[in-house]
PDB file of N, CA and C in Angstrom:
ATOM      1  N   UNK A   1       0.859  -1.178   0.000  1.00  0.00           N
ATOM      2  CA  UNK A   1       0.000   0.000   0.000  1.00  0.00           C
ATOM      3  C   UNK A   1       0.899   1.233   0.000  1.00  0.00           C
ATOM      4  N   UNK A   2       0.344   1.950  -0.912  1.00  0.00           N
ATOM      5  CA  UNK A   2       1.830   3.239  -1.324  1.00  0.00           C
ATOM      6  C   UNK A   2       0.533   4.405   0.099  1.00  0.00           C
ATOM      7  N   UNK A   3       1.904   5.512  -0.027  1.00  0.00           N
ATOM      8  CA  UNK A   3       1.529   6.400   1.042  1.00  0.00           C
ATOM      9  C   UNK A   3       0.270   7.149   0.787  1.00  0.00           C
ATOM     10  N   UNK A   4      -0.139   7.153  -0.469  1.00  0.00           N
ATOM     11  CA  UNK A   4      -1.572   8.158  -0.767  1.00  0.00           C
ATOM     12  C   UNK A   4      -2.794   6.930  -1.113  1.00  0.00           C
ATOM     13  N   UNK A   5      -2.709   5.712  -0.844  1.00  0.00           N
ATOM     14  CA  UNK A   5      -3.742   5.015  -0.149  1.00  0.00           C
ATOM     15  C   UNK A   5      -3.899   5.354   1.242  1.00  0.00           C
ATOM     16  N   UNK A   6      -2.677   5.404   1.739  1.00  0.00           N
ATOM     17  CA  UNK A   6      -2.737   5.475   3.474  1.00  0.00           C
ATOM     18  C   UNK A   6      -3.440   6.660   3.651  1.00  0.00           C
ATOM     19  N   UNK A   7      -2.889   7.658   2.871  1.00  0.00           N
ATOM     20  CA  UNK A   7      -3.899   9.147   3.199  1.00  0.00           C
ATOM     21  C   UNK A   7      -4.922   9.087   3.149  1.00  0.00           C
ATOM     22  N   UNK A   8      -5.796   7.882   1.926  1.00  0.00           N
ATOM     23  CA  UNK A   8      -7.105   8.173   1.306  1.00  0.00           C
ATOM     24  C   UNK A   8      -7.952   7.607   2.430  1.00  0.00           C
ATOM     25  N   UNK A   9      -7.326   6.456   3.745  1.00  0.00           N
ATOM     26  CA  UNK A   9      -7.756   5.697   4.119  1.00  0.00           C
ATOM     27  C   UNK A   9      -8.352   6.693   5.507  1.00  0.00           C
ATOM     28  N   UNK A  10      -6.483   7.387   5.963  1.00  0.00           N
ATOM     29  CA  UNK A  10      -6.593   8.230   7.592  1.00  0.00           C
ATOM     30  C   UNK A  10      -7.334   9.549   7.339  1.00  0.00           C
ATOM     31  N   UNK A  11      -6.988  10.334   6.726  1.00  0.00           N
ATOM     32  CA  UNK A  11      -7.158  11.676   6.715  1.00  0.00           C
ATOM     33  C   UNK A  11      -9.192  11.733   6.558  1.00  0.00           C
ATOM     34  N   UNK A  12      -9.743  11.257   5.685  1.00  0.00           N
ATOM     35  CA  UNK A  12     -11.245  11.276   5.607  1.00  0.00           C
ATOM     36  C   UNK A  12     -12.017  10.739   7.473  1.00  0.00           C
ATOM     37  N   UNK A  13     -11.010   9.633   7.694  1.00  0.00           N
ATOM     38  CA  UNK A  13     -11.618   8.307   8.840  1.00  0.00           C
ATOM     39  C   UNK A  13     -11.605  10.044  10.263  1.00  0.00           C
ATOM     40  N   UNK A  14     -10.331  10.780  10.105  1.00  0.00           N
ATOM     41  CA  UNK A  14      -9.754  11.432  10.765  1.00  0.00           C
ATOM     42  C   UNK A  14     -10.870  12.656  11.354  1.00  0.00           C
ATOM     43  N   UNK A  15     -11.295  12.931   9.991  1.00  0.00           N
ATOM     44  CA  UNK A  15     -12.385  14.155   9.912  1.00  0.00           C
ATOM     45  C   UNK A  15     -14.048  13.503  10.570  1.00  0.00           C
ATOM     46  N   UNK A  16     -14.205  12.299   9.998  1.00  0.00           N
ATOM     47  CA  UNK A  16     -15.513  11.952  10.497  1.00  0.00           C
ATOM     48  C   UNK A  16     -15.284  11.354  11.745  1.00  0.00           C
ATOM     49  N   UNK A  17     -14.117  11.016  12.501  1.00  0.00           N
ATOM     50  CA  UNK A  17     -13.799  10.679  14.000  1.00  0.00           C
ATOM     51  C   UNK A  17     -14.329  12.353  14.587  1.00  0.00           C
ATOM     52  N   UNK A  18     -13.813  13.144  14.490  1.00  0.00           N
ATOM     53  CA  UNK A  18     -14.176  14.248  14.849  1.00  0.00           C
ATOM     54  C   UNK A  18     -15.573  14.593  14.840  1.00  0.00           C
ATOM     55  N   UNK A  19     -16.205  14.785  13.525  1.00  0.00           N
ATOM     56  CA  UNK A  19     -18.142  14.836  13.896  1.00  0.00           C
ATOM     57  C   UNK A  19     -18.343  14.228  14.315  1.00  0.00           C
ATOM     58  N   UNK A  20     -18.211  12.737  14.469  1.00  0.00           N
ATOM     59  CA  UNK A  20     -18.684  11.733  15.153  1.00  0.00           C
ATOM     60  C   UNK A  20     -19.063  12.117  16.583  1.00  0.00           C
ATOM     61  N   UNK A  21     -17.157  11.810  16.924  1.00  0.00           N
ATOM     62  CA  UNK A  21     -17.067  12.746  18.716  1.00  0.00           C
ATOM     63  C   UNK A  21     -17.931  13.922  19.189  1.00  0.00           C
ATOM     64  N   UNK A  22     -18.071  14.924  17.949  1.00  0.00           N
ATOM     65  CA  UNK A  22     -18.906  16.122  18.504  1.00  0.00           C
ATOM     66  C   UNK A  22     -20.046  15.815  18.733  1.00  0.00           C
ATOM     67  N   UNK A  23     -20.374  14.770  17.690  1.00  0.00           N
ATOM     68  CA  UNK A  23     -22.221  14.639  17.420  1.00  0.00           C
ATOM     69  C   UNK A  23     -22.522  14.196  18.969  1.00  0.00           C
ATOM     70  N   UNK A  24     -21.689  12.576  19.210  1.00  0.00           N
ATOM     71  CA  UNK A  24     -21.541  12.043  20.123  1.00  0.00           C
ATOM     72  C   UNK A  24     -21.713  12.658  21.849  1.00  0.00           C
ATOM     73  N   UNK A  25     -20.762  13.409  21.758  1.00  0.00           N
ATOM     74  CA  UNK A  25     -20.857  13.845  23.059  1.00  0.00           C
ATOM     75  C   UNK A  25     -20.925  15.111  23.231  1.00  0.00           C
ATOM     76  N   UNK A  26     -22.023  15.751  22.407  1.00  0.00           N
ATOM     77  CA  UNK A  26     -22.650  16.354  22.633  1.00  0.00           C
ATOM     78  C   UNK A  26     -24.093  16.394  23.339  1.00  0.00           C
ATOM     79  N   UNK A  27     -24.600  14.778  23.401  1.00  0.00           N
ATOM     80  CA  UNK A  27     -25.474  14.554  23.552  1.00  0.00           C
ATOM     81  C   UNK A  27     -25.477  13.607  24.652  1.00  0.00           C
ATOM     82  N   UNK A  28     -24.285  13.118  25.229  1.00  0.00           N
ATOM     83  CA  UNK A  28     -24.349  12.234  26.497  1.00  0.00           C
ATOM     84  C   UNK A  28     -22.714  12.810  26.856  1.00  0.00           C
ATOM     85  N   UNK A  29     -23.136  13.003  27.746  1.00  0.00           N
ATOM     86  CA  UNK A  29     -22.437  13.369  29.335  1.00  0.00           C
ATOM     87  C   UNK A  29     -21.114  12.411  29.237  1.00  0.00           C
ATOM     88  N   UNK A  30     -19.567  12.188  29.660  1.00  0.00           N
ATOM     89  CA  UNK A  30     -18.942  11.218  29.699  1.00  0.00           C
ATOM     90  C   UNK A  30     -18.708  10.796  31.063  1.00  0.00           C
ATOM     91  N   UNK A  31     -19.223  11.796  32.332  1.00  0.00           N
ATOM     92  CA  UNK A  31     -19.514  11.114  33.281  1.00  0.00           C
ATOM     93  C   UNK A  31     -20.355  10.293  33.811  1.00  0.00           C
ATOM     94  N   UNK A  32     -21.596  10.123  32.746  1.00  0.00           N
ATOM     95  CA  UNK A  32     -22.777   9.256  32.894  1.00  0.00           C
ATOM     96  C   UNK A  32     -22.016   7.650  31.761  1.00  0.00           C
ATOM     97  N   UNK A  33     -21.176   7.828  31.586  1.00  0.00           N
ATOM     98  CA  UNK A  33     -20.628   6.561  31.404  1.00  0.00           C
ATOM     99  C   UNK A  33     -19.509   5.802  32.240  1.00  0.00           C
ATOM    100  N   UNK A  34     -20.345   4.270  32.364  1.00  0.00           N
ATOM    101  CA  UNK A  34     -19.778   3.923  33.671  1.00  0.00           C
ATOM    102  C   UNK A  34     -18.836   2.349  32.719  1.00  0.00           C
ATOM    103  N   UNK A  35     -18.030   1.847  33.170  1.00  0.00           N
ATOM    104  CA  UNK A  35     -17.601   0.813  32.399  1.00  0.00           C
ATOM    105  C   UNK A  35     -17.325  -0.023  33.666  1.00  0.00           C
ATOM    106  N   UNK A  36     -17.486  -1.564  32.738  1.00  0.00           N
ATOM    107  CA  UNK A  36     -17.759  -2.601  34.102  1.00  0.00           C
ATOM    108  C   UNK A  36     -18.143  -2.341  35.203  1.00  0.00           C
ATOM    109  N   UNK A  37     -19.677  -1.829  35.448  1.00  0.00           N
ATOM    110  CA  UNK A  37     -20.685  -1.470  36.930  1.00  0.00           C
ATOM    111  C   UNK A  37     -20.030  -0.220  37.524  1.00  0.00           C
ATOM    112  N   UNK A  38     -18.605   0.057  38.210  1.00  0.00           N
ATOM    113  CA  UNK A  38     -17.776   0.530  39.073  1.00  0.00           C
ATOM    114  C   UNK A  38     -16.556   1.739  37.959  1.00  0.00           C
ATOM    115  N   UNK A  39     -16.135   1.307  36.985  1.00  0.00           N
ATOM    116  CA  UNK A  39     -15.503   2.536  36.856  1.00  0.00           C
ATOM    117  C   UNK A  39     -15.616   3.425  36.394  1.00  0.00           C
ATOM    118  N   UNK A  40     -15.127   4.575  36.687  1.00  0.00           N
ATOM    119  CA  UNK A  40     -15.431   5.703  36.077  1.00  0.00           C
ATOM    120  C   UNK A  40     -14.044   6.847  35.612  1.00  0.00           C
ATOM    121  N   UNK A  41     -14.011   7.017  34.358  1.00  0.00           N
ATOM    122  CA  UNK A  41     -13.236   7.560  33.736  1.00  0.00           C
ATOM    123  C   UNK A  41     -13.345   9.466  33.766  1.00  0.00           C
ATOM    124  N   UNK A  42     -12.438  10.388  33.866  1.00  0.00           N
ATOM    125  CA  UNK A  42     -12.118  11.804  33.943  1.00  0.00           C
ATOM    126  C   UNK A  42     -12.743  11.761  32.241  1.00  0.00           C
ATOM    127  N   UNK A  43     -13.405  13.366  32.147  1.00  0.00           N
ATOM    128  CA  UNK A  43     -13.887  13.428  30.904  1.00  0.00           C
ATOM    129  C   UNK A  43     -13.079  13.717  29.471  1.00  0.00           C
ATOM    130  N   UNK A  44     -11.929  13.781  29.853  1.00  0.00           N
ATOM    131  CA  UNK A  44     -10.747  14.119  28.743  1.00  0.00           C
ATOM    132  C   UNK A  44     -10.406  12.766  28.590  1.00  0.00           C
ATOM    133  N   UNK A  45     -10.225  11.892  29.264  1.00  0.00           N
ATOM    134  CA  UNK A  45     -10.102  10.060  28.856  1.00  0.00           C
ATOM    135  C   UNK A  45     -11.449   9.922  28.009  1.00  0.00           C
ATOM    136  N   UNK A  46     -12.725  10.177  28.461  1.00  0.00           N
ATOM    137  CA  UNK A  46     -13.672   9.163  27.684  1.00  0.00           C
ATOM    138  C   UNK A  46     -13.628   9.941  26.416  1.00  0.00           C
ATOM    139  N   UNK A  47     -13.549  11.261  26.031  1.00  0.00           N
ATOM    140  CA  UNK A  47     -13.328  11.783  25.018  1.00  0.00           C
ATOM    141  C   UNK A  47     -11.955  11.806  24.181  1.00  0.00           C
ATOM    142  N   UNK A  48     -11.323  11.219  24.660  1.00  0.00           N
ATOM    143  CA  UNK A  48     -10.394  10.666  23.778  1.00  0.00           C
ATOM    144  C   UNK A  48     -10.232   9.587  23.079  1.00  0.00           C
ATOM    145  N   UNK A  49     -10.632   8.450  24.585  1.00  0.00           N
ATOM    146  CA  UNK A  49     -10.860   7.016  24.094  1.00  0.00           C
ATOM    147  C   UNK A  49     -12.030   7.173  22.612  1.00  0.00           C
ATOM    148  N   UNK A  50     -13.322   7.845  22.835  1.00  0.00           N
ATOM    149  CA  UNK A  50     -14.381   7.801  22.236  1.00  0.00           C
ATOM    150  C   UNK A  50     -13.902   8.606  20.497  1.00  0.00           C
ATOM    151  N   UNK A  51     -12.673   9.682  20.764  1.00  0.00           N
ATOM    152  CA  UNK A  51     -12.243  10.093  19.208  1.00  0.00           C
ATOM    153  C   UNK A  51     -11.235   8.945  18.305  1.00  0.00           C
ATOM    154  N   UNK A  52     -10.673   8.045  19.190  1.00  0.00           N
ATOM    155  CA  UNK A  52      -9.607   7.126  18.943  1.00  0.00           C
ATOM    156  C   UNK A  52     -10.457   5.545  18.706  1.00  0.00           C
ATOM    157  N   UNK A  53     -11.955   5.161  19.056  1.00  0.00           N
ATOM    158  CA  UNK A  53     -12.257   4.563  18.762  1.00  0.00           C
ATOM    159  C   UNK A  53     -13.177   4.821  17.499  1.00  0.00           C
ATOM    160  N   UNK A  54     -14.045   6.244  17.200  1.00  0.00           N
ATOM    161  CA  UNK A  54     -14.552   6.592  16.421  1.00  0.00           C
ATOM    162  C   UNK A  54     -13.559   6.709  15.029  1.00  0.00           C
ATOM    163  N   UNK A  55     -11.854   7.205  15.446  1.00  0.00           N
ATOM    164  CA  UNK A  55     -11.192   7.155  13.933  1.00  0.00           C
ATOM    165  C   UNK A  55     -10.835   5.672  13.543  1.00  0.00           C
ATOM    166  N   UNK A  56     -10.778   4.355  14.572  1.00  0.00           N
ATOM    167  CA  UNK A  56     -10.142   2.969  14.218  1.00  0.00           C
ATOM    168  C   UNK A  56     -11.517   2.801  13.596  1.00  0.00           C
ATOM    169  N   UNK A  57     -12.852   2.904  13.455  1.00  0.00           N
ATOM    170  CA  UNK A  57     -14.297   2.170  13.106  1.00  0.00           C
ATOM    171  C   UNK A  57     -14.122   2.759  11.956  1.00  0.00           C
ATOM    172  N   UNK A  58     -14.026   3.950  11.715  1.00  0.00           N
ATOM    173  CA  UNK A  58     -13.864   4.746  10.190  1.00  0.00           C
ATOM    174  C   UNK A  58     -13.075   4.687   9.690  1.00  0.00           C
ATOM    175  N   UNK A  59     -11.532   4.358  10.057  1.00  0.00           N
ATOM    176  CA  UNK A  59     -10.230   4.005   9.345  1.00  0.00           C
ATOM    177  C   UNK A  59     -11.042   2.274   8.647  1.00  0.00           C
ATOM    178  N   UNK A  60     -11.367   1.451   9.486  1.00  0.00           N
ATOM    179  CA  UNK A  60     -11.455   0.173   9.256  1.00  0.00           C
ATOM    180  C   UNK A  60     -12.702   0.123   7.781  1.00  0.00           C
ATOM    181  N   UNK A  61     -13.498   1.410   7.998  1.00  0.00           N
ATOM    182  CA  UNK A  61     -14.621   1.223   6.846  1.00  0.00           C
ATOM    183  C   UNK A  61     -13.638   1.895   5.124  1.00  0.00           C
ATOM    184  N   UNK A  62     -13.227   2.475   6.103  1.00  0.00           N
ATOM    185  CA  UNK A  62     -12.522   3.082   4.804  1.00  0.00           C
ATOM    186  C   UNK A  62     -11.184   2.165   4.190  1.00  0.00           C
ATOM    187  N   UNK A  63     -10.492   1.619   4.588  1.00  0.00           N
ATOM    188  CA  UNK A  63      -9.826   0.495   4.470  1.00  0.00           C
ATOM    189  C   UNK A  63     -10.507  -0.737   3.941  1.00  0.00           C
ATOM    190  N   UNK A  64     -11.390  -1.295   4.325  1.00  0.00           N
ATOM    191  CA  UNK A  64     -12.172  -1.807   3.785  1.00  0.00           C
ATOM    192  C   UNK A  64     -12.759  -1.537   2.122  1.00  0.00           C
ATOM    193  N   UNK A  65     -13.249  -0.277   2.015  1.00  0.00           N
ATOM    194  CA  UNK A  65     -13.605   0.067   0.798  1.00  0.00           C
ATOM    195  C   UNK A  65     -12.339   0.549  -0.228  1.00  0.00           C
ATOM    196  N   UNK A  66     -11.550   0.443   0.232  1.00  0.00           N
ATOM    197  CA  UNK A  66     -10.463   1.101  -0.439  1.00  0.00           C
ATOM    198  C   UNK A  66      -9.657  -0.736  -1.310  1.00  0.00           C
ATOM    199  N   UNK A  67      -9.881  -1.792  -0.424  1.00  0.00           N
ATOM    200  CA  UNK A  67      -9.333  -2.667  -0.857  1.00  0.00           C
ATOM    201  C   UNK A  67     -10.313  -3.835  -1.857  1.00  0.00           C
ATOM    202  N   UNK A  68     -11.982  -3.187  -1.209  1.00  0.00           N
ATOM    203  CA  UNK A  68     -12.783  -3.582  -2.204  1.00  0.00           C
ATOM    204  C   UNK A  68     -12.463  -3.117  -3.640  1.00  0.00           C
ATOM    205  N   UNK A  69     -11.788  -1.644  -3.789  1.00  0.00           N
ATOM    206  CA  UNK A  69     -11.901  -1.184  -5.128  1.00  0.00           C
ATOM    207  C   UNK A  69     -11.133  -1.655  -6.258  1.00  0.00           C
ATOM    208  N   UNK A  70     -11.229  -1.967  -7.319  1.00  0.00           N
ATOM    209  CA  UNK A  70     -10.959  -2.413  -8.441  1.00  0.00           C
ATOM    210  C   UNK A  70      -9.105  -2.171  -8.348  1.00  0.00           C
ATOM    211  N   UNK A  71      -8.271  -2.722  -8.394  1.00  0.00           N
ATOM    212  CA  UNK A  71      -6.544  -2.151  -8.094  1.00  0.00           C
ATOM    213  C   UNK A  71      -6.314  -0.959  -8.774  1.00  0.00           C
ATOM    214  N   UNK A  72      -6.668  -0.761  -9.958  1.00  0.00           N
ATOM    215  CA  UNK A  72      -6.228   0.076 -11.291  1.00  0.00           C
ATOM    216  C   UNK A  72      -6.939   1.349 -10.427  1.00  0.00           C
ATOM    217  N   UNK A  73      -8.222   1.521  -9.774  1.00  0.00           N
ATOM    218  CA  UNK A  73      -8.240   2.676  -8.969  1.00  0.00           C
ATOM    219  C   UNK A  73      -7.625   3.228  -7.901  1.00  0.00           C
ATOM    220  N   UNK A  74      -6.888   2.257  -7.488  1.00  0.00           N
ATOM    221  CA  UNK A  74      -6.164   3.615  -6.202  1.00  0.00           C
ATOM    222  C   UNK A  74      -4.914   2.894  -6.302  1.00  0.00           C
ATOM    223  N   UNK A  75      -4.184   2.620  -7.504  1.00  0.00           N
ATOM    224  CA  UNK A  75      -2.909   2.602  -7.499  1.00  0.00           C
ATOM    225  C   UNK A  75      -2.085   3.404  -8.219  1.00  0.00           C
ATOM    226  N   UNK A  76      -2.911   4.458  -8.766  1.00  0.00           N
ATOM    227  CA  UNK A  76      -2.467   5.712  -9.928  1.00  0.00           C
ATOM    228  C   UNK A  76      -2.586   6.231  -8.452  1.00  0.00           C
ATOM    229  N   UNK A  77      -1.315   7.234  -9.378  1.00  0.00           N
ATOM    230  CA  UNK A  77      -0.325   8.464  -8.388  1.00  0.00           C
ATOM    231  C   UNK A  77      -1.821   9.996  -8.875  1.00  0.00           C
ATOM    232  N   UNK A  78      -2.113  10.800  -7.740  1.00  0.00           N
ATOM    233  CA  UNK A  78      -2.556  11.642  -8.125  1.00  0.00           C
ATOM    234  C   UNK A  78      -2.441  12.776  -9.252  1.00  0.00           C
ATOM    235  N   UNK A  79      -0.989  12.141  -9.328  1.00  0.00           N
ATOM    236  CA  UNK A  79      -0.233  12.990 -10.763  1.00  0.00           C
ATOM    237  C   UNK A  79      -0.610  12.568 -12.136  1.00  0.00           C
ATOM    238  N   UNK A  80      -0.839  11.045 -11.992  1.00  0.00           N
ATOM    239  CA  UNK A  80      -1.217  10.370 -13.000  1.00  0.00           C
ATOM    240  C   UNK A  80      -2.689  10.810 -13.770  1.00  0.00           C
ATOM    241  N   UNK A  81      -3.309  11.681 -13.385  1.00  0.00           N
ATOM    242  CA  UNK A  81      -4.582  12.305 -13.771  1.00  0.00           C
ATOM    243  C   UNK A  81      -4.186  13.023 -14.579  1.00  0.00           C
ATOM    244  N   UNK A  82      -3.105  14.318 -14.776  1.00  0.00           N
ATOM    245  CA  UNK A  82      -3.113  15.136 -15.284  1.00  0.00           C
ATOM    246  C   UNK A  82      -2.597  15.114 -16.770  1.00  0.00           C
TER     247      UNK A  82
END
């Protein structure tokens, strides 16, 4: 995998980790999340954990679709267009 698959894969996953997070916790509290009955996480942990799991779910969809695609599409250099 050359470096501008890797971009096509992080940089998009990167941006929708971010709305995600906003949409996300904007709307639930991260102190009203409790993990295994008893713990409870500071709100700069669950909002981190929650941007770092939101970019691995969107890296993984986008990775995914990127290796579904036909080879001849994302193995041209962006230069190769012009």
């Amino acid at each position: 995998m050359n470096r501008h698959a890797l971009m096509w894969i992080l940089w998009p996953s990167f941006l929708l980790a971010g709305v995600g997070s906003a949409i996300v916790f904007a709307l639930v509290d991260p102190h009203d999340i409790v993990v295994f009955g008893s713990l409870h996480f500071s709100r700069e942990v669950v909002y981190t954990a929650g941007f770092f799991i939101f970019w691995l779910a969107t890296a993984l969809s986008s990775a995914l679709t990127l290796f579904m695609a036909p080879p001849e599409a994302w193995s041209k250099q962006p230069d190769d267009a012009l």
